[in-house]
C-alpha atoms as a PDB file:
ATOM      1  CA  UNK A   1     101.729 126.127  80.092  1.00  0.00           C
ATOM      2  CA  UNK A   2     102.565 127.405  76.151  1.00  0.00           C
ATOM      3  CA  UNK A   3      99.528 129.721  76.313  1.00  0.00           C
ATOM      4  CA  UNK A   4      97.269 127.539  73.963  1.00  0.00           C
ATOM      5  CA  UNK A   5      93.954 126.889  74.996  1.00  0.00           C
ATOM      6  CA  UNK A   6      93.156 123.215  75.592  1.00  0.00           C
ATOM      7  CA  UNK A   7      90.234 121.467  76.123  1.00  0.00           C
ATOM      8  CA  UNK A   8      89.834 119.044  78.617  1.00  0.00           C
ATOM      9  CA  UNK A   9      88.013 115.797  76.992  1.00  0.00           C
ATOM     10  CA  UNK A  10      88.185 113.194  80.054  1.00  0.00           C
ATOM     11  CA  UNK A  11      89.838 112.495  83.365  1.00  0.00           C
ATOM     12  CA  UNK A  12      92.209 109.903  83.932  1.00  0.00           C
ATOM     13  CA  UNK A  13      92.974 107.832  87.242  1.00  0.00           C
ATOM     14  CA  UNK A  14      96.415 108.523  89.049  1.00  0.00           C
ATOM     15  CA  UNK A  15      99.360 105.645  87.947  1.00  0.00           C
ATOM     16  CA  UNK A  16     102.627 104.585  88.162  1.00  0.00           C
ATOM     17  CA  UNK A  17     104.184 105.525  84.680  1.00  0.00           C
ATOM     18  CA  UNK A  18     107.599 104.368  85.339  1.00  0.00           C
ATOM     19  CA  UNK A  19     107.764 101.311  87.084  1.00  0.00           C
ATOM     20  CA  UNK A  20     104.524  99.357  88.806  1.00  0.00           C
ATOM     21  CA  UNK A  21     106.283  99.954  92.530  1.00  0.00           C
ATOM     22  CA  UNK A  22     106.429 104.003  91.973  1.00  0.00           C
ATOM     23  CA  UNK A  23     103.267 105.693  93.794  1.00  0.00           C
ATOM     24  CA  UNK A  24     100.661 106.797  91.657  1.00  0.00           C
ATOM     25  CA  UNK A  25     100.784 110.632  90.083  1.00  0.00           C
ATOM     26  CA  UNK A  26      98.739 112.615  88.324  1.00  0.00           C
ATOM     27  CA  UNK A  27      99.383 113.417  85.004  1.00  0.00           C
ATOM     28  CA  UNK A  28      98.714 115.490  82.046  1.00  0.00           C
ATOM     29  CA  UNK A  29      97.927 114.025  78.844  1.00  0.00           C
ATOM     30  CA  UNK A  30      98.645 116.490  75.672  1.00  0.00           C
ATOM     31  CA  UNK A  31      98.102 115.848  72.463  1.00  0.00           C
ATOM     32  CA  UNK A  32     100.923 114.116  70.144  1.00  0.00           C
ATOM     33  CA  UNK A  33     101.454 116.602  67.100  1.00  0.00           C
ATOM     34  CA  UNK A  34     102.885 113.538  64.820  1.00  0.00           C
ATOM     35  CA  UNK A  35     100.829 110.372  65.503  1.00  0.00           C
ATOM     36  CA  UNK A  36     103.097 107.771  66.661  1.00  0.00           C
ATOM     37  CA  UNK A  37     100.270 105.427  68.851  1.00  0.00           C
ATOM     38  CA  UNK A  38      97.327 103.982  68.006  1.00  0.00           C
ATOM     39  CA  UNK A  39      95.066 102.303  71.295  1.00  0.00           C
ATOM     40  CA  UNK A  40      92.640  99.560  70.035  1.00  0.00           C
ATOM     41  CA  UNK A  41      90.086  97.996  72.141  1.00  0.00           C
ATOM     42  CA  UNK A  42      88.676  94.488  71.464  1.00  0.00           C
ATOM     43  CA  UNK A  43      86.766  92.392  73.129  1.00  0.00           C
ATOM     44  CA  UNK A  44      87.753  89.479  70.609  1.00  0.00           C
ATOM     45  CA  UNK A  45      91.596  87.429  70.869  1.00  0.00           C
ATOM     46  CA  UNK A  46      93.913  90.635  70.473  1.00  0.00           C
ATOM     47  CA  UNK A  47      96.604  88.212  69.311  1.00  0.00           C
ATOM     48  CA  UNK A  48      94.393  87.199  66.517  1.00  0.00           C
ATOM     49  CA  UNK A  49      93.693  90.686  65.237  1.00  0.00           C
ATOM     50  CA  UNK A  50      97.594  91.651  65.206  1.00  0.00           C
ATOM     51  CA  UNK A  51      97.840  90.941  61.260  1.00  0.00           C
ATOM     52  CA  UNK A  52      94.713  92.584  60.562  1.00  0.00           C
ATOM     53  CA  UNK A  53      96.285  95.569  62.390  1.00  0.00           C
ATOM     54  CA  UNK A  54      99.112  95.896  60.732  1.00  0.00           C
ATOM     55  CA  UNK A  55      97.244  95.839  57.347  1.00  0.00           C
ATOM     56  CA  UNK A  56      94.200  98.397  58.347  1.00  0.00           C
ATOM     57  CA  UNK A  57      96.057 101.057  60.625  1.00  0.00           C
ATOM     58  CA  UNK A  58      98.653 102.579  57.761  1.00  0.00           C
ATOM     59  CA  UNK A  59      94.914 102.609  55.452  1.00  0.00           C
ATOM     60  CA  UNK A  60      93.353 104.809  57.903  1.00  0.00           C
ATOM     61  CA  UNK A  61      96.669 106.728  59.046  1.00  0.00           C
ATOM     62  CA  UNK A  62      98.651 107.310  56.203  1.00  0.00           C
ATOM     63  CA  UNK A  63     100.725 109.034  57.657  1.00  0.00           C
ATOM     64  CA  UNK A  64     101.159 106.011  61.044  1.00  0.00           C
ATOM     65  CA  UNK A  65     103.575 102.936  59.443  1.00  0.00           C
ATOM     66  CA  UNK A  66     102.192 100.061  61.906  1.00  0.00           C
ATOM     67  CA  UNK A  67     105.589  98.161  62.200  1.00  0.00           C
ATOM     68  CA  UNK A  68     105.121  97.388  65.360  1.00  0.00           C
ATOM     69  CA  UNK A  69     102.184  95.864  66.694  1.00  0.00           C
ATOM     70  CA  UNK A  70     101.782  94.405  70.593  1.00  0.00           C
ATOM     71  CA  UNK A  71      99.119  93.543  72.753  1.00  0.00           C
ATOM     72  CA  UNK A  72      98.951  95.254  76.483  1.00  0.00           C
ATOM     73  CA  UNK A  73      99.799  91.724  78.070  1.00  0.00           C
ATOM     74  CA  UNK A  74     102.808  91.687  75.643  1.00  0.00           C
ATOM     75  CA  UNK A  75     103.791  95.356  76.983  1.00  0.00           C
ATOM     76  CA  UNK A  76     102.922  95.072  80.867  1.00  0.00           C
ATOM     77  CA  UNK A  77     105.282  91.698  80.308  1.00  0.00           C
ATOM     78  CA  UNK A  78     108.195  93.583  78.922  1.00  0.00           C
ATOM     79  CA  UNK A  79     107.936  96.242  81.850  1.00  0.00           C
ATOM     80  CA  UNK A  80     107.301  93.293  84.762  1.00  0.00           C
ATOM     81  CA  UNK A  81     110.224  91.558  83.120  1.00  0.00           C
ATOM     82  CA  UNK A  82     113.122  92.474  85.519  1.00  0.00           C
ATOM     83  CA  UNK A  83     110.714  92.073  88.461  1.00  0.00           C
ATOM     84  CA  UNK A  84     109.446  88.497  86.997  1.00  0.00           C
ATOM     85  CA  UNK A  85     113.143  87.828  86.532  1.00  0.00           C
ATOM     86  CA  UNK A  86     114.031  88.574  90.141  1.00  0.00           C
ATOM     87  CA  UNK A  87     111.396  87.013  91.749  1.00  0.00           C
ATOM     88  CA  UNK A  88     112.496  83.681  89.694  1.00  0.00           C
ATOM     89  CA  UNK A  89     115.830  83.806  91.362  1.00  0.00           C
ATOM     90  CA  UNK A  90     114.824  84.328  94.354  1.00  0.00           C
ATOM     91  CA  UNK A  91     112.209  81.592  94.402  1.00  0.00           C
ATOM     92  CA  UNK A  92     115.056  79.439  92.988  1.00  0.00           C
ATOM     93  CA  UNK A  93     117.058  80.505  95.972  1.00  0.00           C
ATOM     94  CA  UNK A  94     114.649  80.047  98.594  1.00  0.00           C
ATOM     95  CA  UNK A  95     113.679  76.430  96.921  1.00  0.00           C
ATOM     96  CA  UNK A  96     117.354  75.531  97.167  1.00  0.00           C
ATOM     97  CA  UNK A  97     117.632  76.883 100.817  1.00  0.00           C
ATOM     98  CA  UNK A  98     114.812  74.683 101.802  1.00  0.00           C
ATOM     99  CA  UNK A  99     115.837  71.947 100.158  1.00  0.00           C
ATOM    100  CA  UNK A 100     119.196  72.136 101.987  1.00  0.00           C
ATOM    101  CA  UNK A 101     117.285  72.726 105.079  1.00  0.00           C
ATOM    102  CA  UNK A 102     115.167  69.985 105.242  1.00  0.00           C
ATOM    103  CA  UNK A 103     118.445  67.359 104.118  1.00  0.00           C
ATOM    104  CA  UNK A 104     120.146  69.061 107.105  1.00  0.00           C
ATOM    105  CA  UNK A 105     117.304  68.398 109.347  1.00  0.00           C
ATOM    106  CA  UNK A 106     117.027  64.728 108.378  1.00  0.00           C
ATOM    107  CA  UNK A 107     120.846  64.092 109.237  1.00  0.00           C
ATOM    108  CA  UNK A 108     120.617  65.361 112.470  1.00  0.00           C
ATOM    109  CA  UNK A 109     117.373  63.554 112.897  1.00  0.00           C
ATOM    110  CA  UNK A 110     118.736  60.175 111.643  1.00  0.00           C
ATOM    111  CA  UNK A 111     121.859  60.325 113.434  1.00  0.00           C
ATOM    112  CA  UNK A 112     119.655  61.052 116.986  1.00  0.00           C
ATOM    113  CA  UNK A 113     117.449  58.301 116.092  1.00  0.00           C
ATOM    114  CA  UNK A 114     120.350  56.043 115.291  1.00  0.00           C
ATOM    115  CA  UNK A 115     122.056  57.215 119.033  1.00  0.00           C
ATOM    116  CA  UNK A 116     119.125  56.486 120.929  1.00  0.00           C
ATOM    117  CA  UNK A 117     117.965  52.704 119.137  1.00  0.00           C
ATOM    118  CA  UNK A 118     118.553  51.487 122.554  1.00  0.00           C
ATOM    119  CA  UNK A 119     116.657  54.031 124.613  1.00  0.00           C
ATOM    120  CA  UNK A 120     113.688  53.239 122.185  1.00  0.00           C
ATOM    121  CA  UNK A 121     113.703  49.496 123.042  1.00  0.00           C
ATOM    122  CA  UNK A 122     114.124  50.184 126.452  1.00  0.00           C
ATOM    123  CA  UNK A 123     110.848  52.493 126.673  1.00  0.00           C
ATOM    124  CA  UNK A 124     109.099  49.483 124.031  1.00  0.00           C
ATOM    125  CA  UNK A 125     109.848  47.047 126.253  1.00  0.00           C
ATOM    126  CA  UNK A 126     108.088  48.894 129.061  1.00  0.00           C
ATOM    127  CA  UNK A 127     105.417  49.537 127.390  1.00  0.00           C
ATOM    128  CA  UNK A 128     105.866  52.324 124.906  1.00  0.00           C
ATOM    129  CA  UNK A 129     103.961  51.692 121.426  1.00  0.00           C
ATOM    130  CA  UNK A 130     104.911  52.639 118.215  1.00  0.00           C
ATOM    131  CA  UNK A 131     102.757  55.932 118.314  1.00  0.00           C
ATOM    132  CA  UNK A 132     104.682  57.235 121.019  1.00  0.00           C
ATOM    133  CA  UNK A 133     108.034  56.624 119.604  1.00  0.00           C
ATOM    134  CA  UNK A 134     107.082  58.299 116.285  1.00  0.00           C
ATOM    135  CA  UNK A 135     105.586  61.237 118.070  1.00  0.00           C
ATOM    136  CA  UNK A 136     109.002  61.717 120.039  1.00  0.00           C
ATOM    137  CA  UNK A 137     111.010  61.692 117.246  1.00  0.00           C
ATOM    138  CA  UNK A 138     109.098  64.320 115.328  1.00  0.00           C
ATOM    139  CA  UNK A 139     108.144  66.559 117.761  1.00  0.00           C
ATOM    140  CA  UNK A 140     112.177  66.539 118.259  1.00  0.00           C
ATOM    141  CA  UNK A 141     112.393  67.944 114.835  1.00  0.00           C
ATOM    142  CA  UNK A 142     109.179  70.631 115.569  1.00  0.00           C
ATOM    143  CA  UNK A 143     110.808  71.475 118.575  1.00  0.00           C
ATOM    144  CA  UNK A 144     113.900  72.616 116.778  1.00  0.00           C
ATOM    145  CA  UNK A 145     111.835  74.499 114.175  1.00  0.00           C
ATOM    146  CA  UNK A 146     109.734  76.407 116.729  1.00  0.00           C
ATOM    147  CA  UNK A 147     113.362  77.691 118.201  1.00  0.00           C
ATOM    148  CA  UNK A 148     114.063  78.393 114.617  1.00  0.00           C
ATOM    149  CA  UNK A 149     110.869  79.943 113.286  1.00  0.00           C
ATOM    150  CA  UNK A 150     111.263  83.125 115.444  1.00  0.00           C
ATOM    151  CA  UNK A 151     114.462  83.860 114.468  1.00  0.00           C
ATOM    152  CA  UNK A 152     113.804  83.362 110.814  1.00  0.00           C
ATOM    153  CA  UNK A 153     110.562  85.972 111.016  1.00  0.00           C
ATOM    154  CA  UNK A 154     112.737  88.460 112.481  1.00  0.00           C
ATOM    155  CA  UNK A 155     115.387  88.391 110.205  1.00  0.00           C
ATOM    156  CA  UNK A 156     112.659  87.711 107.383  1.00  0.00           C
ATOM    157  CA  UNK A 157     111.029  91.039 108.780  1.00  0.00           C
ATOM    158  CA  UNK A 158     114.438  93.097 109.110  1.00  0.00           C
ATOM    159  CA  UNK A 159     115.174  92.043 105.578  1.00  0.00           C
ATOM    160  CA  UNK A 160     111.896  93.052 103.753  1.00  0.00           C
ATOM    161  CA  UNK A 161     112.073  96.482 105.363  1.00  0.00           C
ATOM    162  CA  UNK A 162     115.797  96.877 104.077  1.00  0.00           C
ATOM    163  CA  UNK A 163     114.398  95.910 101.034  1.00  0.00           C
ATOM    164  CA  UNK A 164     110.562  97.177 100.576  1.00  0.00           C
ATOM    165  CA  UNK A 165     111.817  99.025  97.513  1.00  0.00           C
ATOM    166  CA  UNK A 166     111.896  95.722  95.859  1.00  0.00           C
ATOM    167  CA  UNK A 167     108.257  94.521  96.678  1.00  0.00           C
ATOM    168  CA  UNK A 168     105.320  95.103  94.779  1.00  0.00           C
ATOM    169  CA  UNK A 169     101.880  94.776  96.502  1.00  0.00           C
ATOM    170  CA  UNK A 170     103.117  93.456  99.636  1.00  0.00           C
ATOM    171  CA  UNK A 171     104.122  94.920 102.439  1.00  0.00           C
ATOM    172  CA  UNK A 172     107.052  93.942 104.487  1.00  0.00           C
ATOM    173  CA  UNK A 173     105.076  93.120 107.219  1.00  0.00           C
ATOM    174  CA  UNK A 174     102.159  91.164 105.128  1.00  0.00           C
ATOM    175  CA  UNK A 175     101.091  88.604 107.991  1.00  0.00           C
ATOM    176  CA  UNK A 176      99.760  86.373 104.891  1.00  0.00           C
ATOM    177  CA  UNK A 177     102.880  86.007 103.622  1.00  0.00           C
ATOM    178  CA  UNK A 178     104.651  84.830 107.266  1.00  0.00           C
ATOM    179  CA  UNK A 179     102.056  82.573 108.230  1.00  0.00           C
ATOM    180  CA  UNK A 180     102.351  80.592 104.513  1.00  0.00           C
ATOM    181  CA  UNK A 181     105.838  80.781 104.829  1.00  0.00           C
ATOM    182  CA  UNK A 182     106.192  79.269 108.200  1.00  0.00           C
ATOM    183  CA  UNK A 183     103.591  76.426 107.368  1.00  0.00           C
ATOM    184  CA  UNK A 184     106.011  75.810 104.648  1.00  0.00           C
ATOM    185  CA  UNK A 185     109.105  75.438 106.653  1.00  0.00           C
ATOM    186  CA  UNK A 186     106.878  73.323 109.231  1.00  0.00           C
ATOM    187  CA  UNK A 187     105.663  70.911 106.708  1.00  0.00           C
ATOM    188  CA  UNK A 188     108.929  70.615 105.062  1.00  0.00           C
ATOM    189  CA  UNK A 189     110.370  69.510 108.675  1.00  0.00           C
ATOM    190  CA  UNK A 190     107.562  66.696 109.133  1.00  0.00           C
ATOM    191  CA  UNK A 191     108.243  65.237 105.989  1.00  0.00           C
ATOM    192  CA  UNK A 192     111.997  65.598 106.760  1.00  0.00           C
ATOM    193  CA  UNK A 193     111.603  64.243 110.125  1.00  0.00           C
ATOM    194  CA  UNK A 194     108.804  61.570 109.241  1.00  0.00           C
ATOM    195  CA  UNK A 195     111.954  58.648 107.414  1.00  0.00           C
ATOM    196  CA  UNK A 196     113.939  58.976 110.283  1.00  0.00           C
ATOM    197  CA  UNK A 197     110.594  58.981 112.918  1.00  0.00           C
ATOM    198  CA  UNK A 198     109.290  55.727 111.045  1.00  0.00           C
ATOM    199  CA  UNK A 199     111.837  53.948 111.480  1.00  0.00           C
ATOM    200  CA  UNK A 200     113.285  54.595 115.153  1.00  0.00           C
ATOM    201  CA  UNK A 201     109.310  53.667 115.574  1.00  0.00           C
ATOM    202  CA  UNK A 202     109.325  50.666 113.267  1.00  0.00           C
ATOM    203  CA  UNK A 203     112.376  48.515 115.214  1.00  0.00           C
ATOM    204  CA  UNK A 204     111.707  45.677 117.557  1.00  0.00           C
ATOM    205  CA  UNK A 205     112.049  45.959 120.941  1.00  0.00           C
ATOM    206  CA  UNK A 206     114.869  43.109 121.296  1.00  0.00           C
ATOM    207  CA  UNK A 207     116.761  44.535 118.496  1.00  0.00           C
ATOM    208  CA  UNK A 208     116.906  47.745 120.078  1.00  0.00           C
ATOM    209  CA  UNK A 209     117.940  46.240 123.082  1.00  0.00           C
ATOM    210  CA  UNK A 210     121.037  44.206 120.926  1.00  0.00           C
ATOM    211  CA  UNK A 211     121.721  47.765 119.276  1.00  0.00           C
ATOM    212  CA  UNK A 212     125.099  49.160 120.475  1.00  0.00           C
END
């Protein structure tokens, strides 16, 4: 290096100094020749010793002004901040493209339950009970989510390798993550398929029949 002798006074674990999704490096630590950092360790509310900082650090470091004081949750915050930021949006996204999913699915439900009133009094009056009906109509709406499902993983796959850059301890192809996300979509179908399955299920057998 500059020819000085050092002397090596502990060993640190590899990191990611950058960003949290860069692999971790080994570094060297040197020495700062003007003091400009000051660690403090506390088992005690760090947020309550801030002002006590501030008033103790310049007394034992004249020459260190402590203007600016933070705890490490306030500084891992400020560095996870774009990342928190993006992962808002996208959760916002995803929430909205469910959300427009599931009204979508409950249309087309609605409208098939509304087209086949007189196909459900028809199997009622020979015999078919409530159950069955209900069961019809939502496995309808399954049906067309297990056609869907596959689709959505393999885009959902292509996209988080295009993309892996942007995740942070997850892999693109986390199985965790795909199994949550397709109980999700499956649940929100049920419930959007359960109005419209109630109440093809809940109509009489001679008003069905009457239904044109």
């Amino acid at each position: 290096m500059d020819g000085v002798p050092r002397q090596i006074i502990g060993i640190a674990e590899d990191g990611a100094y950058l960003t949290l999704r860069d692999a971790p490096e080994p570094y060297l630590y040197l020495p700062s020749l003007t003091p400009g950092l000051v660690l403090i360790e506390t088992s005690a509310d760090p947020a309550g010793l801030m002002e006590a900082v501030r008033r103790t650090v310049p007394q034992v470091i004249p020459e260190l002004y402590a203007a600016d004081v933070s705890t490490l949750g306030e500084v891992m915050h400020f560095a996870r901040y774009a990342d928190e930021l993006s992962v808002i949006l996208v959760g916002a996204l995803g929430a909205l493209a469910m959300f427009l999913t599931a009204v979508g699915i409950y249309g087309m439900v609605s409208q098939s339950v509304t087209s086949r009133t007189h196909e459900f009094g028809i199997r009622m009056a020979l015999g078919a009970e409530r159950r069955h009906i209900l069961g019809m109509v939502l496995g309808q709406g399954l049906r067309l989510t297990m056609i869907g499902v596959p689709l959505g993983l393999a885009a959902a796959v292509v996209g988080g390798v295009a993309n892996s850059d942007l995740l942070f301890a997850v892999s693109p192809g986390d199985p965790r993550s795909y199994v949550a996300g397709v109980g999700v979509v499956a649940a929100v179908v049920a419930l959007a398929c359960l109005g419209p399955a109630r109440r093809a299920s809940s109509v009489g057998p001679a008003t069905a029949l009457r239904h044109e």
